[in-house]
Protein backbone atom coordinates (compact mmCIF):
# COMPACT_ATOMS: atom_id res chain seq x y z
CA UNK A 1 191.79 106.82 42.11
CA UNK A 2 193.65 109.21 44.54
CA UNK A 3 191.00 110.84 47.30
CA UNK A 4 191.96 114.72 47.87
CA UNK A 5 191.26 116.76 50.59
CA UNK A 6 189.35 119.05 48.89
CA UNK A 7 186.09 118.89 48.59
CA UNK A 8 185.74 121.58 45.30
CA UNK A 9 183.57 120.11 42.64
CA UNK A 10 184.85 122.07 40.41
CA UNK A 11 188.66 121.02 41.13
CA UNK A 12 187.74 117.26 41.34
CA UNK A 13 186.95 117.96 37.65
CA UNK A 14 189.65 120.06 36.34
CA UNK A 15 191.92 117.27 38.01
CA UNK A 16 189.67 114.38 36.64
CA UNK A 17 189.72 116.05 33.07
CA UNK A 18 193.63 116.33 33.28
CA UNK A 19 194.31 112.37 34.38
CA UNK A 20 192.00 111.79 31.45
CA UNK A 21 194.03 113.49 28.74
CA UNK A 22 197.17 112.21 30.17
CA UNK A 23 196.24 108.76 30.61
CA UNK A 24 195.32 108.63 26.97
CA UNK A 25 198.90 109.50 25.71
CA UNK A 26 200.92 106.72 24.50
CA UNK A 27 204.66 106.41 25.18
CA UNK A 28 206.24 106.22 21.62
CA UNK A 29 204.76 106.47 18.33
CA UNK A 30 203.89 103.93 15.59
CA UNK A 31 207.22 103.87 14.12
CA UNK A 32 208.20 102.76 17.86
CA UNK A 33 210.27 106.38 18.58
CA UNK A 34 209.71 108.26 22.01
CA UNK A 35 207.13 111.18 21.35
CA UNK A 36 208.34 114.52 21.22
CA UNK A 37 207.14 117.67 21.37
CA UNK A 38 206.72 118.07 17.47
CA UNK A 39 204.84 114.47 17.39
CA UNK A 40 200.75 115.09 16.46
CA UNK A 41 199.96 112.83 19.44
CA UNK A 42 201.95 115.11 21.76
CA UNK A 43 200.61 118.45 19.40
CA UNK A 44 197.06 116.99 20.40
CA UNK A 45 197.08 116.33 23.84
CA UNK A 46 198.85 119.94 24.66
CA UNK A 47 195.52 121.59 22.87
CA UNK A 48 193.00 119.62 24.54
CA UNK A 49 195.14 120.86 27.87
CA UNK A 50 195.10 123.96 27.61
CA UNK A 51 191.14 124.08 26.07
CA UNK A 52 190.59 122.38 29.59
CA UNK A 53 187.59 125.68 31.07
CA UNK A 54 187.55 126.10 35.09
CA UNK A 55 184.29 127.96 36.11
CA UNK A 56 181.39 128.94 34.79
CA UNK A 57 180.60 130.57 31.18
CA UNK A 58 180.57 133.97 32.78
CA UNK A 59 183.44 133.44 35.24
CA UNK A 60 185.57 131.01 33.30
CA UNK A 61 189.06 130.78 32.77
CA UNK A 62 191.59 128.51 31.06
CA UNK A 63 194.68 127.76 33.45
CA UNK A 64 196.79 125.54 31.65
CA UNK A 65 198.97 127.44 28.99
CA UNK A 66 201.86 126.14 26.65
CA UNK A 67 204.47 125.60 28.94
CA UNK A 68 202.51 123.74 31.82
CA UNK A 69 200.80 121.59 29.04
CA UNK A 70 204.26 120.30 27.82
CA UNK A 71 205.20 119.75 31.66
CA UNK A 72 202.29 117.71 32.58
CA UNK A 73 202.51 115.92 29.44
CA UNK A 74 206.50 115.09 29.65
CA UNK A 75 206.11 114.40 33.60
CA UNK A 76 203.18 111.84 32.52
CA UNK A 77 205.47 110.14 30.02
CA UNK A 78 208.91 110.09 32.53
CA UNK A 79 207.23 108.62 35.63
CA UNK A 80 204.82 105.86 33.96
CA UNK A 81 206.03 102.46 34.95
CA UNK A 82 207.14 101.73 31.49
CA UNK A 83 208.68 105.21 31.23
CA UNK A 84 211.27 105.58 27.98
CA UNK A 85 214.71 106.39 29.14
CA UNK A 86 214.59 109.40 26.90
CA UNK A 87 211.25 111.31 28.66
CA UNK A 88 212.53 110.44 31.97
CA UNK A 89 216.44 111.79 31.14
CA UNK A 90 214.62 115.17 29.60
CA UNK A 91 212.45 115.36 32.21
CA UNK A 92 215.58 115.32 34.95
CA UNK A 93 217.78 117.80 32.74
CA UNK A 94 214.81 120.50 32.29
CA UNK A 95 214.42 120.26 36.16
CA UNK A 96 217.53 120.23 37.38
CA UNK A 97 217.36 123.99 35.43
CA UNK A 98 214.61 125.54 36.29
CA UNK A 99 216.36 124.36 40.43
């Protein structure tokens, strides 16, 4: 496991919770196709991102929204060892646009 710097419980956690849910997703489905955004593995893992609740239950908030959930979860899938040439190749093309 990576050490940080910072010594925020409550980051360690939000971090921890993250690696968890993105550690979990597997590469390509059953059929043996890379996952896509429309696959129920992929639809699952963006939802438990984005339920992911920083702070307390009177001062809590929910930072990951749609667009970061797809971006962790493609970014997981194009840098794994094992990476399909597809994720990694989307992965380059969406941010070679947003530079």
């Amino acid at each position: 496991m990576t050490i940080t710097k910072a010594k925020s419980v409550c980051f360690k956690l939000f971090v921890r919770e993250i690696d968890d849910i993105l550690s979990k997703i597997h590469n390509k489905s059953v059929d043996g196709d890379p996952l896509t955004e429309n696959h129920p593995e992929w639809f699952s893992a963006r939802e438990r991102l984005i339920s992911i609740k920083v702070g307390g239950p009177h001062f809590g908030t929910f930072p990951i929204n749609f667009q970061l959930a797809n971006h962790l979860i493609l970014s997981e899938l194009a840098h794994r060892e094992n990476y399909c040439k597809e994720h990694h190749d989307e992965y380059i093309e969406k941010m070679r646009l947003v530079n």
